[in-house]
Protein backbone atom coordinates (compact mmCIF):
# COMPACT_ATOMS: atom_id res chain seq x y z
CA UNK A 1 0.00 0.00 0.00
CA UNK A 2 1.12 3.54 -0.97
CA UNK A 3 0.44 4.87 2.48
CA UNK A 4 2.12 2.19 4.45
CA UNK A 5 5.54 3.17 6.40
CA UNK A 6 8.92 2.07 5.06
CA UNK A 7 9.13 -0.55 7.49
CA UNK A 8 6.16 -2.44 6.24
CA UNK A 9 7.08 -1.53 2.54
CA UNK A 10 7.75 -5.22 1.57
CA UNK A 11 5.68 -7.07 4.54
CA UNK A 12 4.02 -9.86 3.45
CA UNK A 13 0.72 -11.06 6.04
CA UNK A 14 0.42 -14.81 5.12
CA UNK A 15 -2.73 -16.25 6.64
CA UNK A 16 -2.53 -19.87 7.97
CA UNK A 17 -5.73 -22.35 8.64
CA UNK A 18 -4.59 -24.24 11.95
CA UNK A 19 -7.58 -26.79 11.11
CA UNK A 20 -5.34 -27.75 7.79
CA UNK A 21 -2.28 -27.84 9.43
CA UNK A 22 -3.52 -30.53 11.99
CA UNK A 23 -5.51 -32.59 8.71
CA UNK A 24 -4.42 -35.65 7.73
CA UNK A 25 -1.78 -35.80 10.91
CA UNK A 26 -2.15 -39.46 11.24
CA UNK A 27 1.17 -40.65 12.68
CA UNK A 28 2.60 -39.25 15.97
CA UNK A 29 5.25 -36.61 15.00
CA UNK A 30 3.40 -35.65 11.83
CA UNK A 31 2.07 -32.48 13.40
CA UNK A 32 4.89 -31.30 14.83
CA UNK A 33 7.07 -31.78 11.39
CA UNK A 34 4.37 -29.79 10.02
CA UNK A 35 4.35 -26.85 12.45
CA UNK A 36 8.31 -26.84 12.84
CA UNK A 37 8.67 -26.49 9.09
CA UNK A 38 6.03 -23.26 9.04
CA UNK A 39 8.15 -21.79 11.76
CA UNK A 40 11.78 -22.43 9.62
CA UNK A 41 9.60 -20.84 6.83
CA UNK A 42 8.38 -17.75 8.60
CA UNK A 43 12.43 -17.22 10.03
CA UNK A 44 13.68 -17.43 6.56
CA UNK A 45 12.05 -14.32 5.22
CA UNK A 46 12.26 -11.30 7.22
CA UNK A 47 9.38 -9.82 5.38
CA UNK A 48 6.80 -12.49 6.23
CA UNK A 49 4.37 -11.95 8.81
CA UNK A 50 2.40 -15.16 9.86
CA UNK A 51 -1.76 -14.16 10.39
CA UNK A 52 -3.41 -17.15 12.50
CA UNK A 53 -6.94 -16.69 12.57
CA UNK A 54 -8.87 -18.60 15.34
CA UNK A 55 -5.30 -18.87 17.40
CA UNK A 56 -7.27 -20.22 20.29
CA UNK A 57 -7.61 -23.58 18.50
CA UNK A 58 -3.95 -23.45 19.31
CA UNK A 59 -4.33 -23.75 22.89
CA UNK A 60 -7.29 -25.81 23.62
CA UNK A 61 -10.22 -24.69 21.55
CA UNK A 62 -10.98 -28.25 19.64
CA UNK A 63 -8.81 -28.99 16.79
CA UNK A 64 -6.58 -32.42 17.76
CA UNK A 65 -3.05 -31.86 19.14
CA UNK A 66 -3.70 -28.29 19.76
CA UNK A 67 -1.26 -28.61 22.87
CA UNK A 68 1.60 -29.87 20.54
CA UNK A 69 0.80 -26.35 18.61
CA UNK A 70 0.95 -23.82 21.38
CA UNK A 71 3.98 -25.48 23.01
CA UNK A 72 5.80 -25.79 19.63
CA UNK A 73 5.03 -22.02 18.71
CA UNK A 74 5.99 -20.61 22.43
CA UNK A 75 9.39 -20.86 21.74
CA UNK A 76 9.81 -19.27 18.08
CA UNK A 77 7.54 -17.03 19.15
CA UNK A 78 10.30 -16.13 21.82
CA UNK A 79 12.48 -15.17 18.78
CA UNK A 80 12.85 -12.16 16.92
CA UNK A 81 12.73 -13.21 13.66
CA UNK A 82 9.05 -15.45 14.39
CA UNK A 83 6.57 -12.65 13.63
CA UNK A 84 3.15 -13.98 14.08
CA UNK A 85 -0.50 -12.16 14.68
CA UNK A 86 -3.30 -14.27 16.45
CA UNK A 87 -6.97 -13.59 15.82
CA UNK A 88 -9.71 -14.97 18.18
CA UNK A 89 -12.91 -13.44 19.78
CA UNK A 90 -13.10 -12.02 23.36
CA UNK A 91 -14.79 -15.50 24.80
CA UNK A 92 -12.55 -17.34 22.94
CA UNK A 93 -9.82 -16.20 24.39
CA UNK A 94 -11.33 -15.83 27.94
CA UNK A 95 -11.84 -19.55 27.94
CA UNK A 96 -8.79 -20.63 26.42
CA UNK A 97 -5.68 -18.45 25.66
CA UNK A 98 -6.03 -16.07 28.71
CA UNK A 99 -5.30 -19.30 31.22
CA UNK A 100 -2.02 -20.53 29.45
CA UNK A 101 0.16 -17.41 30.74
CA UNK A 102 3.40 -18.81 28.88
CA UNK A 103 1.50 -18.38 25.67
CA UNK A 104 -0.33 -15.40 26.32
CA UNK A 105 3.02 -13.04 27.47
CA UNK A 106 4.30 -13.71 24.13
CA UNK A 107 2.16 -11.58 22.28
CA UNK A 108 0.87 -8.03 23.12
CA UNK A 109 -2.72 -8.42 23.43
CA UNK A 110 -4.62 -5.73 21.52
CA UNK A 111 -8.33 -5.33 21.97
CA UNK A 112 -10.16 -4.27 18.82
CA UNK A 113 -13.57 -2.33 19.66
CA UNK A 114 -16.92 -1.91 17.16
CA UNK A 115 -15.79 1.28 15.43
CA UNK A 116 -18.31 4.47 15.05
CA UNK A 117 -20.84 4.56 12.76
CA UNK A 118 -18.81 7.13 10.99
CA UNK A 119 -16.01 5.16 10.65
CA UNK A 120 -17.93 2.41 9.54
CA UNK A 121 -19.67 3.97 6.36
CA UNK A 122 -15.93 4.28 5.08
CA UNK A 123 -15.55 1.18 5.28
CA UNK A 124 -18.83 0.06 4.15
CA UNK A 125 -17.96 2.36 0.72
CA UNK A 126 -14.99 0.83 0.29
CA UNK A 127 -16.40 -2.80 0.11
CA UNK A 128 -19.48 -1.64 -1.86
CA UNK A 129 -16.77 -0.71 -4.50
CA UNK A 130 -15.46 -4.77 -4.49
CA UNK A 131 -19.45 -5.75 -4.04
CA UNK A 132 -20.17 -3.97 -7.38
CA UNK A 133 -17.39 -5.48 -9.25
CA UNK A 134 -17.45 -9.32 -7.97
CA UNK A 135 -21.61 -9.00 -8.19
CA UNK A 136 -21.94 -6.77 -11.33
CA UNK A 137 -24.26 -4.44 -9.83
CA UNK A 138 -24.15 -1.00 -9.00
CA UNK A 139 -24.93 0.48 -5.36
CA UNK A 140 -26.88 3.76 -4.47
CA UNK A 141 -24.75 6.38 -3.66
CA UNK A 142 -26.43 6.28 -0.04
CA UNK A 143 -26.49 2.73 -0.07
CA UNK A 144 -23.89 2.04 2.50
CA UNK A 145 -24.60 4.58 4.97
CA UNK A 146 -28.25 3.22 4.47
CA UNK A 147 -26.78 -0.07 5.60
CA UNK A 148 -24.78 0.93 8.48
CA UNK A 149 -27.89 2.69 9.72
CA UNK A 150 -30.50 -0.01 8.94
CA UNK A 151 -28.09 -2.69 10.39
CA UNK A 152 -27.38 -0.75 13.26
CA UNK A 153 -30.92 -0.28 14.25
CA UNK A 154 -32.33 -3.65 13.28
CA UNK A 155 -29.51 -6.44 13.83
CA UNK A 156 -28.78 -6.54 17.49
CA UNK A 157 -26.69 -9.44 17.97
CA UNK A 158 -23.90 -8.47 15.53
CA UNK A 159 -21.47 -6.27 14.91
CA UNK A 160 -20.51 -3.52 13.20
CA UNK A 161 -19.10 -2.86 10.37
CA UNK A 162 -19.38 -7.00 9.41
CA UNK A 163 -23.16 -6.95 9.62
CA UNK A 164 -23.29 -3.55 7.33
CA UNK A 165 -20.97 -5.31 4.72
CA UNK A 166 -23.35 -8.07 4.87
CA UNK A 167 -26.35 -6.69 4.69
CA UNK A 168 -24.63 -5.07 1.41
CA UNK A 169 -23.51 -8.38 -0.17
CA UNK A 170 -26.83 -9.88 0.40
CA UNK A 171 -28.54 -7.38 -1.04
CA UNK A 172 -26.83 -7.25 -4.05
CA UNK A 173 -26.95 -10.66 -4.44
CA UNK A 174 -30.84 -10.50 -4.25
CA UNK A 175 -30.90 -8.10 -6.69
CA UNK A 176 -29.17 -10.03 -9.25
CA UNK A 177 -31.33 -13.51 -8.46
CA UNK A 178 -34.62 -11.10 -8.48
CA UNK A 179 -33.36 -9.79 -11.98
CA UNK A 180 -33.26 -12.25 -13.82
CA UNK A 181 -34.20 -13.69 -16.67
CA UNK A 182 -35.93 -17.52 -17.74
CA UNK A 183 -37.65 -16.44 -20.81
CA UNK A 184 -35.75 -16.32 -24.33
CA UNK A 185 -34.81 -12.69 -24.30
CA UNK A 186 -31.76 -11.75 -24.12
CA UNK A 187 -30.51 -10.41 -20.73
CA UNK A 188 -30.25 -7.05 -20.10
CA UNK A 189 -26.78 -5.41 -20.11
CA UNK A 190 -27.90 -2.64 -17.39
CA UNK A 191 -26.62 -3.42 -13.81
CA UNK A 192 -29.18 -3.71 -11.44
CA UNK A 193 -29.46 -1.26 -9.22
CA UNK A 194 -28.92 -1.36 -5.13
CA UNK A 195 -30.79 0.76 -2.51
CA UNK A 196 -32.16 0.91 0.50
CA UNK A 197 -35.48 -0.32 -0.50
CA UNK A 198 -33.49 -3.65 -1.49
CA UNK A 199 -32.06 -3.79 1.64
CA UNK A 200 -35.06 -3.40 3.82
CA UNK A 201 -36.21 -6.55 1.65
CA UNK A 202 -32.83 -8.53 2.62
CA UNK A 203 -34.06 -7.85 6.16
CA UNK A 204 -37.35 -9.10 5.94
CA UNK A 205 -36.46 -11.88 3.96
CA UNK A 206 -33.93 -13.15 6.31
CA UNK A 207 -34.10 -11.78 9.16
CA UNK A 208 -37.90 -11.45 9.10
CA UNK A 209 -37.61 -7.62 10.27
CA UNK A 210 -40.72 -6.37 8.91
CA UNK A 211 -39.78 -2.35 8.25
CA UNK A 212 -43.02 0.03 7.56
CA UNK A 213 -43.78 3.86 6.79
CA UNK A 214 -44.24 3.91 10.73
CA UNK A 215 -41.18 2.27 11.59
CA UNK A 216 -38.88 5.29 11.29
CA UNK A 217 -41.43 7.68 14.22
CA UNK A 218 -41.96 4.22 16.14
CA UNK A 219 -38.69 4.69 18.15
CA UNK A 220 -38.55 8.27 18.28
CA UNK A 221 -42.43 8.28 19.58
CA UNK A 222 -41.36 5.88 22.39
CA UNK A 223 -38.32 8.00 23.24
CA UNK A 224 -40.81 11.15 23.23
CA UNK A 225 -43.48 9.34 25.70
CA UNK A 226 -40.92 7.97 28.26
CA UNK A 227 -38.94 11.74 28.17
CA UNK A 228 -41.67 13.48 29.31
CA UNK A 229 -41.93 11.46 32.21
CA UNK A 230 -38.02 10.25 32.87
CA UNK A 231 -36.27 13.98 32.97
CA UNK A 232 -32.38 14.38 32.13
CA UNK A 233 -31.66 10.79 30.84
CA UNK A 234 -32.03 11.12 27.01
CA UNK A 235 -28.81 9.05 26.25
CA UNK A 236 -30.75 6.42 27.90
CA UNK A 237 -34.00 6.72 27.18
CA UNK A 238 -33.39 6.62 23.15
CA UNK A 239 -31.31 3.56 23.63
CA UNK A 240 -34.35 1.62 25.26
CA UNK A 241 -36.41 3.55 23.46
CA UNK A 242 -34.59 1.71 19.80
CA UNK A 243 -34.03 -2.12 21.71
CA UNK A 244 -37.69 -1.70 22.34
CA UNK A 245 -38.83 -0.58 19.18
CA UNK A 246 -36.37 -3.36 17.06
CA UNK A 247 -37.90 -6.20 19.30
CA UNK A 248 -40.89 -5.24 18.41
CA UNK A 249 -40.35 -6.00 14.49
CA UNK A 250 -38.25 -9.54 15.34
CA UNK A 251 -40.31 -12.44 15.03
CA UNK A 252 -42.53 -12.87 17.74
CA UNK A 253 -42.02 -15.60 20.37
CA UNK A 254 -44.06 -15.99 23.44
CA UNK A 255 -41.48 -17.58 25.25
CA UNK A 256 -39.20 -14.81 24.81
CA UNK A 257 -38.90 -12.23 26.34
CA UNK A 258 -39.44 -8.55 24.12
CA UNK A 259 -35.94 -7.25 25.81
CA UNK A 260 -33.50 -7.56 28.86
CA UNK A 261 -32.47 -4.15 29.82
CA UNK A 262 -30.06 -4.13 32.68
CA UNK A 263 -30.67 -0.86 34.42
CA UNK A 264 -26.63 0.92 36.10
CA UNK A 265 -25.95 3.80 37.99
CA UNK A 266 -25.88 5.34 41.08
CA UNK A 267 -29.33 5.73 43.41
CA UNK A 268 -31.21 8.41 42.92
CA UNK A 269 -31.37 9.41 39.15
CA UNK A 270 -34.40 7.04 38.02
CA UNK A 271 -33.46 3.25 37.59
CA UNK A 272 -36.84 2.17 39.48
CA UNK A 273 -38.83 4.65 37.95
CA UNK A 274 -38.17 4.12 34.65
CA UNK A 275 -38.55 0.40 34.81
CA UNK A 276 -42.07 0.69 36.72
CA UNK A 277 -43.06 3.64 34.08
CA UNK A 278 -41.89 0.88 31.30
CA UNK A 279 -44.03 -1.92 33.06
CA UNK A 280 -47.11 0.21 32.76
């Protein structure tokens, strides 16, 4: 990349799947052949930089010989000329890499957060640009701040910006089944186009979020009702205001609960009254 510092010039990330590393390791020692050579591999270049995706698999988290793994890569990792980055979710490594301390003080752990909404419309652009050219479709100029915005408010149990770049790819890809052809014509050369009407019908269609005319004054109405009542917690009221309001359009079930809202502060500024207001 143009922008990247001399340093990194000539880096090379390879990415490594642990899962085919321990496949077809029949024979005791095969493994460890296997991971010894990747490690003489990575030393010999001084511009590679090994990516292991799902490194607590390494240490415990279900693919055979995982043991053999971590305690083969503690020591190169040790070395200089071993550069290695690990990928693995926060409960991932919670209940495996965070209790082998020998493995773990080998790397400098890094937490990556959700970015802003902001942040993630860049990024959202930038992959609409590879959506259009893999899918052969073409994307509303507001299409992926429509998706960051609709995914944000809609899919609750994922994150952003993944769940935006979905929402994108599966849109465009129901755009292109949706346009076509089976009669004798020839197809049109004219890419389909990709907006946010196409992407409120990826969310009804698999997510079964049903999104109306009333849908965009539902939350705000809530917010408005419970304000005039709760004083001085806005922040607060507009996020209960939206879980509320997205339940609401999820597919009903009776065994369910609509929403778990988990009330913090200190005493005094409305906790209790807000969730006896809510009840009524």
């Amino acid at each position: 990349h143009p922008d990247a510092p001399d340093f990194l010039k000539n880096t090379r990330i390879v990415q490594v799947n642990l899962a085919d590393i321990v496949a077809g390791t029949t024979f005791r020692g095969d493994l460890e052949k296997r991971v010894q050579a990747l490690v003489r591999e990575v030393c010999a270049d001084p511009d590679v930089v090994l990516f292991l995706d799902e490194i607590h698999l390494a240490v415990g988290g279900g693919v055979g010989g995982t043991m053999d793994i971590a305690n083969i890569l503690k020591p190169a990792l040790a070395r200089e000329e071993f550069r290695c980055i690990g990928a693995t979710t926060t409960e991932e490594y919670e209940r495996h890499i965070k209790k082998d301390s020998a493995f773990l003080r080998r790397f400098q752990l890094i937490r990556v957060k959700e970015p802003s909404q902001e942040v993630s419309v860049q990024i959202a652009q930038a992959w609409a640009k590879r959506i259009e050219e893999r899918q052969g479709v073409t994307f509303e100029p507001s299409a992926p701040n429509d998706a960051v915005e609709l995914s944000t408010r809609w899919i609750l149990t994922r994150q952003l910006p993944d769940k935006a770049i979905d929402l994108l790819e599966n849109a465009a890809t129901y755009v292109k089944v949706t346009s076509l052809s089976f009669t004798k014509s020839l197809p049109s050369k004219k890419k389909p186009m990709v907006g946010r009407r196409e992407l409120e019908s990826v969310l009804e269609e698999q997510w079964g979020i049903h999104i109306d005319a009333r849908t965009h004054s539902d939350s705000t109405a809530l917010a408005r009702c419970i304000s005039s009542i709760v004083l001085g917690q806005e922040k607060a009221v507009t996020q209960v205001s939206e879980v509320l309001t997205a339940s609401e359009k999820q597919p009903q079930d009776r065994s369910k609960p609509r929403a778990v809202l988990l009330f913090l502060g200190p005493t005094g500024p409305g906790k209790t009254f807000t969730a006896e207001f809510l009840a009524q």
